[in-house]
PDB file of N, CA and C in Angstrom:
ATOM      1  N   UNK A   1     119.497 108.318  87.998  1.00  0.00           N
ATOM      2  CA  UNK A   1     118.467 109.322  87.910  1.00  0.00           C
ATOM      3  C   UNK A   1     117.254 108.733  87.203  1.00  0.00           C
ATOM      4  N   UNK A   2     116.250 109.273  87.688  1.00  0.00           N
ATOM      5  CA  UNK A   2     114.725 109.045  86.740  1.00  0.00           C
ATOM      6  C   UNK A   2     114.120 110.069  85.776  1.00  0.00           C
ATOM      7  N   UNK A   3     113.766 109.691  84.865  1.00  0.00           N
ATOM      8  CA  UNK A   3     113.102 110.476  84.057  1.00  0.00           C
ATOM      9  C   UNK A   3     111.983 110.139  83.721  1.00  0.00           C
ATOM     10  N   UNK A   4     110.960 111.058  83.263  1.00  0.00           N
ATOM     11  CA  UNK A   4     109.241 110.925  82.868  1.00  0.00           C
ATOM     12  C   UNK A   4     109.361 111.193  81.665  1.00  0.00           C
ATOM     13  N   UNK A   5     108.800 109.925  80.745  1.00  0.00           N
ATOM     14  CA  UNK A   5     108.911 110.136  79.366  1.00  0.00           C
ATOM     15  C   UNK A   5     107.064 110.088  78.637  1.00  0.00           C
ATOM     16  N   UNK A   6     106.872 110.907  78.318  1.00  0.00           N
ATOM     17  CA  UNK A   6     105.323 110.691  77.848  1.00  0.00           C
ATOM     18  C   UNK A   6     105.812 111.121  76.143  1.00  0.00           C
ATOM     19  N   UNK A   7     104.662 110.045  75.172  1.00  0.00           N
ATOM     20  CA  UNK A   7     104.605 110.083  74.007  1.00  0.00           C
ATOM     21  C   UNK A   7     103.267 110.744  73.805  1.00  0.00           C
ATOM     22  N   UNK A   8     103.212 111.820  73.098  1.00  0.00           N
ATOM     23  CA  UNK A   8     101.912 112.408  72.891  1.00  0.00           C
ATOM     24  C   UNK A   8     101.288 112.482  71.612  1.00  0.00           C
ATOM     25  N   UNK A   9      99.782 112.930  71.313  1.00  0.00           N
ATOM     26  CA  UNK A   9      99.655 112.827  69.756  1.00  0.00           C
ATOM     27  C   UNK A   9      99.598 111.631  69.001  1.00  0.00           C
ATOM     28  N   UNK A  10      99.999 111.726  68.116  1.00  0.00           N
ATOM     29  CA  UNK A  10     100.100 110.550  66.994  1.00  0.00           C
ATOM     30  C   UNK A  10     101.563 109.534  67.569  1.00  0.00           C
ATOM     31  N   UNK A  11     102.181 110.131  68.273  1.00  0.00           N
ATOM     32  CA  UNK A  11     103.328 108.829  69.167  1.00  0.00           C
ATOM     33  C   UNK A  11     103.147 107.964  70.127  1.00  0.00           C
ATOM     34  N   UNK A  12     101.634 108.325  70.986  1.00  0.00           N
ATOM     35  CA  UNK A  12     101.340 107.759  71.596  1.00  0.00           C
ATOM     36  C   UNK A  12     100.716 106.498  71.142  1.00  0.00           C
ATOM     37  N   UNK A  13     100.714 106.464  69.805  1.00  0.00           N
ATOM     38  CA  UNK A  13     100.203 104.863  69.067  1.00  0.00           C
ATOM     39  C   UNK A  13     101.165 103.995  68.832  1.00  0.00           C
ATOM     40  N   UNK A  14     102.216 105.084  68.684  1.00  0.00           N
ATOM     41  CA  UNK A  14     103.647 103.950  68.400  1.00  0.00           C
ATOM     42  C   UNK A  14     104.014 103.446  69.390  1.00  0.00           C
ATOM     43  N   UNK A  15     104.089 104.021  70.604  1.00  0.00           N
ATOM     44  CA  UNK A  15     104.492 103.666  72.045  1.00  0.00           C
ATOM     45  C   UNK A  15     103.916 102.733  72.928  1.00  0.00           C
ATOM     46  N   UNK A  16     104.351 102.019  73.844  1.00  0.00           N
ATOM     47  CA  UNK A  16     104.160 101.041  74.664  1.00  0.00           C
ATOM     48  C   UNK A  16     102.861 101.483  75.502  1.00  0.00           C
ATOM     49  N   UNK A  17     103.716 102.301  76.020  1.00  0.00           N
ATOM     50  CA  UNK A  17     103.121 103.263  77.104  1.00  0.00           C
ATOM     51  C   UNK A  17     102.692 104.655  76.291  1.00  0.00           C
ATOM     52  N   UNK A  18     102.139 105.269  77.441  1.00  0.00           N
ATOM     53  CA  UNK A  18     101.758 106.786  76.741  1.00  0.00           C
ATOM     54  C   UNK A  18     102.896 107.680  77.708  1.00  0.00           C
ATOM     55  N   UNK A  19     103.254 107.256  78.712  1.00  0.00           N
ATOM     56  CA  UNK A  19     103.707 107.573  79.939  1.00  0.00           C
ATOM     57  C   UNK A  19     104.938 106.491  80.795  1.00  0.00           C
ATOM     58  N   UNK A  20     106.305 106.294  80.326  1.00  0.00           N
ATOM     59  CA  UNK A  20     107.477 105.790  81.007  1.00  0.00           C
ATOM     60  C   UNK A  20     108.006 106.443  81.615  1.00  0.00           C
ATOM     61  N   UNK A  21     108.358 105.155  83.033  1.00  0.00           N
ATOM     62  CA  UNK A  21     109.232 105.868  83.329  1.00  0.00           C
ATOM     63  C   UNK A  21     110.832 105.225  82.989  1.00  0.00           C
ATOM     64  N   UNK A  22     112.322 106.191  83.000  1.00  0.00           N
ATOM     65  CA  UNK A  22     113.371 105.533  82.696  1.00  0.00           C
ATOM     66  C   UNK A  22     114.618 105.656  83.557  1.00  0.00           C
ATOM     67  N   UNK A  23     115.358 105.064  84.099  1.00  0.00           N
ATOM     68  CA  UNK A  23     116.764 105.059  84.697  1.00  0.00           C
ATOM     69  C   UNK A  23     117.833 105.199  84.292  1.00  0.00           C
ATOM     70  N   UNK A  24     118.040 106.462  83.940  1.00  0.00           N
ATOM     71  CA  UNK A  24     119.333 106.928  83.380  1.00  0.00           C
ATOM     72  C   UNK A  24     120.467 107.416  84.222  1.00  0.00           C
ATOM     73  N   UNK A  25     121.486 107.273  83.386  1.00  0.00           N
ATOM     74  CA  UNK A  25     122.994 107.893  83.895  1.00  0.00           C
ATOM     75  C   UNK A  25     123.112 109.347  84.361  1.00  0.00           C
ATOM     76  N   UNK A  26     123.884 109.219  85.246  1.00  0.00           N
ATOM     77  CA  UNK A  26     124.299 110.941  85.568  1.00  0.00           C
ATOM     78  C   UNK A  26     124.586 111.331  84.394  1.00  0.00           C
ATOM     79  N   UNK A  27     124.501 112.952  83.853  1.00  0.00           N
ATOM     80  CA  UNK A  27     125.159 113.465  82.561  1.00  0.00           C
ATOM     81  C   UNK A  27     124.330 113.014  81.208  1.00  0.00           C
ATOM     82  N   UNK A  28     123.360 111.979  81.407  1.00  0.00           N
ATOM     83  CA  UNK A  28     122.804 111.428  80.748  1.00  0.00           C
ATOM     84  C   UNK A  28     121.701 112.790  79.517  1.00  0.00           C
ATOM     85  N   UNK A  29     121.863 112.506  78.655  1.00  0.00           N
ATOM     86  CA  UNK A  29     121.283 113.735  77.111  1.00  0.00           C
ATOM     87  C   UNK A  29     120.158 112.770  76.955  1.00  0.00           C
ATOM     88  N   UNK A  30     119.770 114.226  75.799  1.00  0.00           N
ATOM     89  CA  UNK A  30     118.304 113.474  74.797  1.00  0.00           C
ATOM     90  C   UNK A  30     119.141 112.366  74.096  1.00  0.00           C
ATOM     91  N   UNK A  31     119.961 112.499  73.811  1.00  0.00           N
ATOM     92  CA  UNK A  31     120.407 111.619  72.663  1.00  0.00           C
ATOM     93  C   UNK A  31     120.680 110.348  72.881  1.00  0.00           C
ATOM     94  N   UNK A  32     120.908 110.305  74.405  1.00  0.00           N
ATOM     95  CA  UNK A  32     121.094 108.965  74.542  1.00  0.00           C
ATOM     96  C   UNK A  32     119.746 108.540  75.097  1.00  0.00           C
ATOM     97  N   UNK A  33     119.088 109.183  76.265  1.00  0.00           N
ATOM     98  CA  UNK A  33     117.232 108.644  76.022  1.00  0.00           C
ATOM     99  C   UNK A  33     117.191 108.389  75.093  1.00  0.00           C
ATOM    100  N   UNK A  34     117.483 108.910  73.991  1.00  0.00           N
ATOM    101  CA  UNK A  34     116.629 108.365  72.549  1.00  0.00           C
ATOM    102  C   UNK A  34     117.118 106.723  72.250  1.00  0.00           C
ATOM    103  N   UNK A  35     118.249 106.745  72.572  1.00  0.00           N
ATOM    104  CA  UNK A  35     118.493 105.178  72.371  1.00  0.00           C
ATOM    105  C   UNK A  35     118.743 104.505  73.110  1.00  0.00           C
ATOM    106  N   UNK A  36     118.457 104.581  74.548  1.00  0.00           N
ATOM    107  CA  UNK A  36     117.819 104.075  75.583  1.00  0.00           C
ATOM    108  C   UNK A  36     116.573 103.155  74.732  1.00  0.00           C
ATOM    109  N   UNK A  37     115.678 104.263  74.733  1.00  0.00           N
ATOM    110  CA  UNK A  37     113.825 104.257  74.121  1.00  0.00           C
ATOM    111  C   UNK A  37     114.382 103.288  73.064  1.00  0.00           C
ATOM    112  N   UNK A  38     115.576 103.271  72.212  1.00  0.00           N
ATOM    113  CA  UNK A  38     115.396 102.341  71.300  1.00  0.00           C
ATOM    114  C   UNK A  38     115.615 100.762  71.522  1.00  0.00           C
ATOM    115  N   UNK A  39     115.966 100.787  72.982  1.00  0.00           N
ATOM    116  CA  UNK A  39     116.265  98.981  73.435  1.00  0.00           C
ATOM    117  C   UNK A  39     115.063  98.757  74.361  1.00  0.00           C
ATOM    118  N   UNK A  40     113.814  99.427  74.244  1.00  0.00           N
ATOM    119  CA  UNK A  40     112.795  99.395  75.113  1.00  0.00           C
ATOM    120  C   UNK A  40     111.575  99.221  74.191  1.00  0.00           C
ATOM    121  N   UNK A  41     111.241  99.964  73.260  1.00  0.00           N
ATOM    122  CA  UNK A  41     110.306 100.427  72.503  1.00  0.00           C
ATOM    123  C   UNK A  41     110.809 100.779  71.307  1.00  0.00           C
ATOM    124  N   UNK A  42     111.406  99.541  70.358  1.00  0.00           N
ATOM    125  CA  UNK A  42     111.730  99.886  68.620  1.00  0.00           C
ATOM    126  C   UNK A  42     110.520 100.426  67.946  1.00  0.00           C
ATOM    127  N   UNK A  43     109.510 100.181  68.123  1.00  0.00           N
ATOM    128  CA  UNK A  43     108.440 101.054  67.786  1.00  0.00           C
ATOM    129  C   UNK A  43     108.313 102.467  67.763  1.00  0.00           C
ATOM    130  N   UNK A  44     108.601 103.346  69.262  1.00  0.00           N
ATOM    131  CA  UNK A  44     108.827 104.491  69.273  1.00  0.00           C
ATOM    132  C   UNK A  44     109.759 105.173  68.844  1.00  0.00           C
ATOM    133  N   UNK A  45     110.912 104.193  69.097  1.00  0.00           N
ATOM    134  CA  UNK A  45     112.004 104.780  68.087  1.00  0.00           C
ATOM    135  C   UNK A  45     112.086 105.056  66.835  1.00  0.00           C
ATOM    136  N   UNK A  46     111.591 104.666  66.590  1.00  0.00           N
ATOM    137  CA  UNK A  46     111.142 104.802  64.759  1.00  0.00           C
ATOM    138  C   UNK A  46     110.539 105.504  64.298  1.00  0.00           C
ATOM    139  N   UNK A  47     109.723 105.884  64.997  1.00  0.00           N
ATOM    140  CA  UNK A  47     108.222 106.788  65.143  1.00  0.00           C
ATOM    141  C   UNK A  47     109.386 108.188  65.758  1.00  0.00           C
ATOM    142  N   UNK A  48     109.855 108.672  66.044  1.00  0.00           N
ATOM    143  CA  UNK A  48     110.768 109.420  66.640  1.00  0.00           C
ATOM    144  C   UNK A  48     111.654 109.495  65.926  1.00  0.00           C
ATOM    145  N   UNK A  49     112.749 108.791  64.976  1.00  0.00           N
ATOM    146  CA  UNK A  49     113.629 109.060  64.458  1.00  0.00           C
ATOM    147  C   UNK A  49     113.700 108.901  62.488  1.00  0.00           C
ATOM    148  N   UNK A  50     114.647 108.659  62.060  1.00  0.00           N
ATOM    149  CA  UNK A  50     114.840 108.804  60.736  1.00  0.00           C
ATOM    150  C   UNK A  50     116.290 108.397  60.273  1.00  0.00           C
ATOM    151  N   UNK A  51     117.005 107.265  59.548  1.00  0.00           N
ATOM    152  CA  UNK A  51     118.100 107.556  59.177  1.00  0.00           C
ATOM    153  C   UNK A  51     118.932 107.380  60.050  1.00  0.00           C
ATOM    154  N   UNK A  52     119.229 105.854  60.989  1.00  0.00           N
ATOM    155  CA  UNK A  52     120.242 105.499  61.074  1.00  0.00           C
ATOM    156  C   UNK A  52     120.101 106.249  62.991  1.00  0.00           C
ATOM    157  N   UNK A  53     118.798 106.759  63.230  1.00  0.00           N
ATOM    158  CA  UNK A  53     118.629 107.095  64.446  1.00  0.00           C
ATOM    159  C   UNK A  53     118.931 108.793  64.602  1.00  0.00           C
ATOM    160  N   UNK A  54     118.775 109.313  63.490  1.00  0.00           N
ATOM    161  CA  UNK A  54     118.632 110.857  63.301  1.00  0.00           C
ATOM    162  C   UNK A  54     117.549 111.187  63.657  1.00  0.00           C
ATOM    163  N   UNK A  55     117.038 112.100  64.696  1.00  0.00           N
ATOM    164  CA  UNK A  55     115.821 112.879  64.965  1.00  0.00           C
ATOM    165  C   UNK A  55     115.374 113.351  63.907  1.00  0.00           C
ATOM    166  N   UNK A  56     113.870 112.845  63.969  1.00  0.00           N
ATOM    167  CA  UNK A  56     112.686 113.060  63.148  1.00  0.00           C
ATOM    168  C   UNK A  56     112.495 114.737  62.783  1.00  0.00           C
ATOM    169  N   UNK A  57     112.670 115.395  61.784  1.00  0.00           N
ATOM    170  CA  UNK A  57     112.529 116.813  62.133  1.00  0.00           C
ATOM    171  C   UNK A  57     110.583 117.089  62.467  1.00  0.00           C
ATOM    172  N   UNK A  58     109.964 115.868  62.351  1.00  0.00           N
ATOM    173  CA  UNK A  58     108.789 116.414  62.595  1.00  0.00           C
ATOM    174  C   UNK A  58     108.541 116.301  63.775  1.00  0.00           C
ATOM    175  N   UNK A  59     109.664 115.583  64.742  1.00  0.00           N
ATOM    176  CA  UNK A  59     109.089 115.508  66.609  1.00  0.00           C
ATOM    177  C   UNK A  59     109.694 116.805  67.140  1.00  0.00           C
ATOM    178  N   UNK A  60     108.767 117.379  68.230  1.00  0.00           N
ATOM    179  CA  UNK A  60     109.045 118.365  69.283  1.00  0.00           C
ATOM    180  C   UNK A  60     109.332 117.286  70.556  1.00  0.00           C
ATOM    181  N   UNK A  61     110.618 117.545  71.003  1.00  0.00           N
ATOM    182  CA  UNK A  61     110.558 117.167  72.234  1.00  0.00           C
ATOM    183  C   UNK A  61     111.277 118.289  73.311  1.00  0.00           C
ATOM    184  N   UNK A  62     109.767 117.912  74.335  1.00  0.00           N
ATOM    185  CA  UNK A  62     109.766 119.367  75.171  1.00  0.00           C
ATOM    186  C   UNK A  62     110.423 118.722  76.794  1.00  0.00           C
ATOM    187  N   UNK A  63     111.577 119.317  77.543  1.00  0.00           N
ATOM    188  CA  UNK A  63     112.155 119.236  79.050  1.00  0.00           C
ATOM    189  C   UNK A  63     111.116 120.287  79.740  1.00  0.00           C
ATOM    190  N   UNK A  64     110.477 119.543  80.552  1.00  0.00           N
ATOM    191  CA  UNK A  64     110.187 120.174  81.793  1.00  0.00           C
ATOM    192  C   UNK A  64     108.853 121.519  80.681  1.00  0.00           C
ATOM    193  N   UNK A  65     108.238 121.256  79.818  1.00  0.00           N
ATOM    194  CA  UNK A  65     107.550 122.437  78.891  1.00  0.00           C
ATOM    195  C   UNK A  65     108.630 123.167  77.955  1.00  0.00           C
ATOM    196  N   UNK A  66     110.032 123.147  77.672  1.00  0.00           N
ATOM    197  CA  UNK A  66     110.675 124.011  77.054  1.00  0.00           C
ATOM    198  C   UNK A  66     111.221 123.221  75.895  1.00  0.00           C
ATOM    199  N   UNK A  67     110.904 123.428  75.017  1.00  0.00           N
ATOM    200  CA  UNK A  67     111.180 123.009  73.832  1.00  0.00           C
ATOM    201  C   UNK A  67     112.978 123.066  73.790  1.00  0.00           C
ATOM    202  N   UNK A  68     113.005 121.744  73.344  1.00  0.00           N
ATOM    203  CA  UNK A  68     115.075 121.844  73.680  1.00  0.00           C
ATOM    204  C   UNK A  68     115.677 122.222  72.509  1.00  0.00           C
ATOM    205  N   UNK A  69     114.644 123.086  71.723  1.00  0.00           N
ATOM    206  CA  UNK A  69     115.822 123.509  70.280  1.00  0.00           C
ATOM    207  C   UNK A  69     115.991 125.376  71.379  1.00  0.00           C
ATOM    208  N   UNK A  70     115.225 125.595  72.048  1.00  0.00           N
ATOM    209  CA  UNK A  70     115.761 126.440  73.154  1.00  0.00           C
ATOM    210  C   UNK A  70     116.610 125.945  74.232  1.00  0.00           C
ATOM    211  N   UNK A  71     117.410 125.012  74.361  1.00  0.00           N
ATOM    212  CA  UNK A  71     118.293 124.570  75.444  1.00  0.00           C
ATOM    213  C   UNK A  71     119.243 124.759  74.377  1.00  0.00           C
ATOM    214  N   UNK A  72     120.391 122.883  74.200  1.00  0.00           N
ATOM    215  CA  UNK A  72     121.333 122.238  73.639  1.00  0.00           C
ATOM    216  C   UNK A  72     121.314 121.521  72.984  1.00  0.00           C
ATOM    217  N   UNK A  73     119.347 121.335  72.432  1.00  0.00           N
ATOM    218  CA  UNK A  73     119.022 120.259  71.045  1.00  0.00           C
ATOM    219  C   UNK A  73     118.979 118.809  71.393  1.00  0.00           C
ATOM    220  N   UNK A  74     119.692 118.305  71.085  1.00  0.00           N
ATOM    221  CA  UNK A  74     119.276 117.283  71.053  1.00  0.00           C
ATOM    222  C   UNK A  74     120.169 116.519  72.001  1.00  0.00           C
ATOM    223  N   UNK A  75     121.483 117.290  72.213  1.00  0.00           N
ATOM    224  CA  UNK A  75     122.573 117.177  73.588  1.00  0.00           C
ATOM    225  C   UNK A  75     122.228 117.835  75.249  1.00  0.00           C
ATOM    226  N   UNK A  76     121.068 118.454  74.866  1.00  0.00           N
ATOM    227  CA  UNK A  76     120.918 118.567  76.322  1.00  0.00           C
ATOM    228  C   UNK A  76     120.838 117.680  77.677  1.00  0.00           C
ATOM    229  N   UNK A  77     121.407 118.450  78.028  1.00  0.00           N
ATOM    230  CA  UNK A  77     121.917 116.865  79.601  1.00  0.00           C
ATOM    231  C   UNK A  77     120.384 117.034  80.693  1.00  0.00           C
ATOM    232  N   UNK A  78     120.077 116.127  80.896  1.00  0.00           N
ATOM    233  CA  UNK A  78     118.989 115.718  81.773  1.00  0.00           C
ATOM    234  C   UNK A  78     119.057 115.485  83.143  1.00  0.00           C
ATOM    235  N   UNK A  79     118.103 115.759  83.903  1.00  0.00           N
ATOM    236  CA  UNK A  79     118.259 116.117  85.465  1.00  0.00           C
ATOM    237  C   UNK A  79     117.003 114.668  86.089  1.00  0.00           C
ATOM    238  N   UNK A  80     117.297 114.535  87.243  1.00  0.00           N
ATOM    239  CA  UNK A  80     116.753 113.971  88.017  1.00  0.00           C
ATOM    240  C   UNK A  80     115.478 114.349  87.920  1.00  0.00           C
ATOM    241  N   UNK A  81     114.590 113.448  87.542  1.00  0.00           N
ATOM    242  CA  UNK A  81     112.969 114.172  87.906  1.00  0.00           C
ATOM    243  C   UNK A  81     112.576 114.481  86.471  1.00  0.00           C
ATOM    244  N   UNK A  82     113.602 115.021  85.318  1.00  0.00           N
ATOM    245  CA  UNK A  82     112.789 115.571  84.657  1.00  0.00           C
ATOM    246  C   UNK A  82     111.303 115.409  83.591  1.00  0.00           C
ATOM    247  N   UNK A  83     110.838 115.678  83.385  1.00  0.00           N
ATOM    248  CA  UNK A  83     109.917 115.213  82.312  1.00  0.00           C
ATOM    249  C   UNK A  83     109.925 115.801  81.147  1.00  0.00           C
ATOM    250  N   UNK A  84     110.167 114.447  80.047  1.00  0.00           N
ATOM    251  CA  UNK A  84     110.824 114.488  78.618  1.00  0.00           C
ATOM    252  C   UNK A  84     109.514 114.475  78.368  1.00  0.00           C
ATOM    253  N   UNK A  85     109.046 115.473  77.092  1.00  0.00           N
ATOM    254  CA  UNK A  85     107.649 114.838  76.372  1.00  0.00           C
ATOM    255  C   UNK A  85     108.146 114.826  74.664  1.00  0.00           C
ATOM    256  N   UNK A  86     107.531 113.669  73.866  1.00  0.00           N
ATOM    257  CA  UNK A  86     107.638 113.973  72.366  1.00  0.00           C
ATOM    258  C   UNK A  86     106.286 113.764  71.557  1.00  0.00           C
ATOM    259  N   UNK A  87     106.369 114.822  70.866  1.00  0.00           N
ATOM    260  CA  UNK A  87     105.305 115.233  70.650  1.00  0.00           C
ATOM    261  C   UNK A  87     105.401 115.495  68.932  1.00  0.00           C
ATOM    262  N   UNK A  88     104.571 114.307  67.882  1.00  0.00           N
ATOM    263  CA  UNK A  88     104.327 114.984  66.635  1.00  0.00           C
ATOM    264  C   UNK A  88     103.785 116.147  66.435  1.00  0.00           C
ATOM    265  N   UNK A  89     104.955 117.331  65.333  1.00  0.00           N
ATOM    266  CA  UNK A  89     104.243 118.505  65.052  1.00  0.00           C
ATOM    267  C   UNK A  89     102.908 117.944  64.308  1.00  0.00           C
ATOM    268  N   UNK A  90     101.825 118.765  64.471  1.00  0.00           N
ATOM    269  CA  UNK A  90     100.678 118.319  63.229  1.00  0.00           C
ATOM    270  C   UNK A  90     101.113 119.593  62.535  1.00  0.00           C
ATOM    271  N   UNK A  91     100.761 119.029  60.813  1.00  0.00           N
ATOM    272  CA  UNK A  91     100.174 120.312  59.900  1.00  0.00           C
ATOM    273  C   UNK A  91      98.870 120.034  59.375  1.00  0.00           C
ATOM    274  N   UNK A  92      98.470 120.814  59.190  1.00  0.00           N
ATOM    275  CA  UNK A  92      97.133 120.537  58.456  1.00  0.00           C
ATOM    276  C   UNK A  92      97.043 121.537  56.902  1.00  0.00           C
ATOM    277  N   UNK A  93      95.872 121.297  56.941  1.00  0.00           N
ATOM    278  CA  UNK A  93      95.404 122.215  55.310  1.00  0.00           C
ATOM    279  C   UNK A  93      94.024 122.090  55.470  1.00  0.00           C
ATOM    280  N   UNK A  94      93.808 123.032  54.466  1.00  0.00           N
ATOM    281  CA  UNK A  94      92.133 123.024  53.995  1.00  0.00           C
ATOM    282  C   UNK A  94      91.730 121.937  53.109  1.00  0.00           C
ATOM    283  N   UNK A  95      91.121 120.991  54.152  1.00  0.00           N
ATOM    284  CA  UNK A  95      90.277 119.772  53.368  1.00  0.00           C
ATOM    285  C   UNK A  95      88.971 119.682  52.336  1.00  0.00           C
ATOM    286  N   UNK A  96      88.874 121.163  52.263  1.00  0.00           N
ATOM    287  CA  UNK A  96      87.552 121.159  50.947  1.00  0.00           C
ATOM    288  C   UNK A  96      88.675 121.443  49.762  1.00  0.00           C
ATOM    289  N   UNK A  97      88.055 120.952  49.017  1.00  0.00           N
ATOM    290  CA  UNK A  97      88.089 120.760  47.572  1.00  0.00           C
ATOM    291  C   UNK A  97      87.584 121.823  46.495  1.00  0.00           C
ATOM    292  N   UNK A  98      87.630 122.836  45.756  1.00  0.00           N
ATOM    293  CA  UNK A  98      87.558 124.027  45.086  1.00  0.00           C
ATOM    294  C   UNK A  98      87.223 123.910  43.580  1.00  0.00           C
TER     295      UNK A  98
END
């Protein structure tokens, strides 16, 4: 199967590409894309994870637009075609000074 992997935001600096594509297994999860991405791009992986290859709690990564803490997290199984995006949350604040 193929998958569309785009790094967006502030990941798209860590990343090779802004936009991969990857050849994965039938049955194939986020979890293992993720360490797929890590024998391709140690850069993004890093930038993406935390701790031994623990998801970053600051990345959103969205299937097809749906954020997968609405699917199976980080076990959700992946389809032919789909498009993976990860995406740093931003926070911000008020940059004046008081």
């Amino acid at each position: 199967m193929k998958v569309i992997v785009q790094a967006l935001s502030s990941l798209k600096y860590a990343a090779k590409k802004s936009k991969m594509l990857f050849t994965i297994e039938n049955g194939a999860t986020v979890r293992s894309l993720i360490n797929l991405i890590r024998e391709v791009d140690e850069k993004l992986f890093n930038a993406i994870t935390v701790n031994e290859g623990q998801l970053n709690p600051g990345i959103i990564i969205l299937i097809n637009k749906v954020d997968i803490d609405l699917l199976q997290g980080i076990d959700t199984k992946l389809q032919d075609g789909d498009s993976v995006v990860f995406l740093s949350a931003v926070h911000g604040g008020d940059m004046l000074s008081y």
